[in-house]
Protein backbone atom coordinates (compact mmCIF):
# COMPACT_ATOMS: atom_id res chain seq x y z
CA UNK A 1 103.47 108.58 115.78
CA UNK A 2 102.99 110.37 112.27
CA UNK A 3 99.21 110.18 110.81
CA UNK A 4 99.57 109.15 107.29
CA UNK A 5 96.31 109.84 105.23
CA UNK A 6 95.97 107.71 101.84
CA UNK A 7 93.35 109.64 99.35
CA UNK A 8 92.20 108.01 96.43
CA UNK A 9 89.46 105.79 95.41
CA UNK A 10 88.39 101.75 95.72
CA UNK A 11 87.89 99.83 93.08
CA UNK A 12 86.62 96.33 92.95
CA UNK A 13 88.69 93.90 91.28
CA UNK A 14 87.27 89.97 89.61
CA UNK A 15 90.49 87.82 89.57
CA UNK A 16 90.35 84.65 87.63
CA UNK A 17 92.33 81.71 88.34
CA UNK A 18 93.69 79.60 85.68
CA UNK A 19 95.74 76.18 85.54
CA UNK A 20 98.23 78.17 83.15
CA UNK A 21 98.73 81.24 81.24
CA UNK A 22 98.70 80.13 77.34
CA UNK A 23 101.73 80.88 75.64
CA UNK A 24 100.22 82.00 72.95
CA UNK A 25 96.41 84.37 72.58
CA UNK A 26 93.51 82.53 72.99
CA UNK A 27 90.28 82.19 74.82
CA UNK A 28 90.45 79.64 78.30
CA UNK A 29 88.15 78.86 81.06
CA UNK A 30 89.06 80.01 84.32
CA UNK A 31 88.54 77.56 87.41
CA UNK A 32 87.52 79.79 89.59
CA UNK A 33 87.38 83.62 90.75
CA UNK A 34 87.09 85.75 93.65
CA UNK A 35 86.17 89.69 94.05
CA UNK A 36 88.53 91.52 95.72
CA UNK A 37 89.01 95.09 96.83
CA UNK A 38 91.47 97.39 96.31
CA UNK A 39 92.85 100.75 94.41
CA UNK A 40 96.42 101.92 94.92
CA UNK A 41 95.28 104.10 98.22
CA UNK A 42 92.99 101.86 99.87
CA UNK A 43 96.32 99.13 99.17
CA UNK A 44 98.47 101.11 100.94
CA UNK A 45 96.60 102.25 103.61
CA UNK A 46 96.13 98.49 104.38
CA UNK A 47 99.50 97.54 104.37
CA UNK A 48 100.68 100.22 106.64
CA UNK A 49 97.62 99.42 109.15
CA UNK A 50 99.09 96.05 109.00
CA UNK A 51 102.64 97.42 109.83
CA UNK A 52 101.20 99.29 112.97
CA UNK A 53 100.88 102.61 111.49
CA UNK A 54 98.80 105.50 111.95
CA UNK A 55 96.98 105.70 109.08
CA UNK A 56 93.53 106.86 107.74
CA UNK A 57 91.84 106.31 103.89
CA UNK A 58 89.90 109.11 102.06
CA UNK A 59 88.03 108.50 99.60
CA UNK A 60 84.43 108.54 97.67
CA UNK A 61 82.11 105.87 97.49
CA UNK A 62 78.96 105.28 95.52
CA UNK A 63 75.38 105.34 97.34
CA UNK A 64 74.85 101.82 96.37
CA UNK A 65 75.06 97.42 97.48
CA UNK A 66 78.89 97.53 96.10
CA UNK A 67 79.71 100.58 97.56
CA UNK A 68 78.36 99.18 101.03
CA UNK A 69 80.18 95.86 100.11
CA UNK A 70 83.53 98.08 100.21
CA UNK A 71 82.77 100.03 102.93
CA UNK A 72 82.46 96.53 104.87
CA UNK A 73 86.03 95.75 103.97
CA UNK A 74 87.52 98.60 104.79
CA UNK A 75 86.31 98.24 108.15
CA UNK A 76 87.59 94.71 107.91
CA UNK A 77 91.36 95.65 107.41
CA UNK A 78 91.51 97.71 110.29
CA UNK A 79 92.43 101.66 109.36
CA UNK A 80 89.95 104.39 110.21
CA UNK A 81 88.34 105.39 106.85
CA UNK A 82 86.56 109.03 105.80
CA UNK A 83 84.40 108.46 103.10
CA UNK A 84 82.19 110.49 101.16
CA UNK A 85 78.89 109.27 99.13
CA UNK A 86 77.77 109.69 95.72
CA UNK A 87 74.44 108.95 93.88
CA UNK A 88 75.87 105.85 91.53
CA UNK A 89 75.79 106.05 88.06
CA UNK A 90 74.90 102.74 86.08
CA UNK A 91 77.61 102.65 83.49
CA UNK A 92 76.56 99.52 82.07
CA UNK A 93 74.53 99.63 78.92
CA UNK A 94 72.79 97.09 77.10
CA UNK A 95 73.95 95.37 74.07
């Protein structure tokens, strides 16, 4: 069977969930939402697994509680994984 290696990077998505997209611009409360992992790679490596393939994910994580949350799923879906860690950065600033 041919080994198909996805590189490329997870990303943690927050989806909202809404009655109904407004038709026109304006602000609305969401009902609920639900993290979800992801990134065009880690995606397709999934998919495949799920189709039987042969298929492993590369990719970098950070050295921190998300990037151990991600880790944890990628175990979860089932494809072997390579992944290298590096010291997180704290991008968010305060107002």
């Amino acid at each position: 069977m041919t080994r198909i290696i996805c590189l490329g990077m997870v990303v943690k998505d927050i989806v909202f969930y809404v009655k109904q997209i407004p038709s026109s611009p304006q602000k609305i409360t969401a009902e609920s939402f639900e993290d979800k992992f992801g990134g065009m790679a880690a995606t397709a490596a999934a998919a495949i697994a799920a189709l039987g393939g042969n298929v492993e994910f590369w990719g970098r994580v950070g050295d921190d509680e998300l990037a151990e949350m991600q880790s944890k799923h990628l175990i979860c879906v089932a494809f072997r994984q390579r992944l290298k860690k590096h010291r997180t950065h704290n991008l968010l600033y305060p107002l």
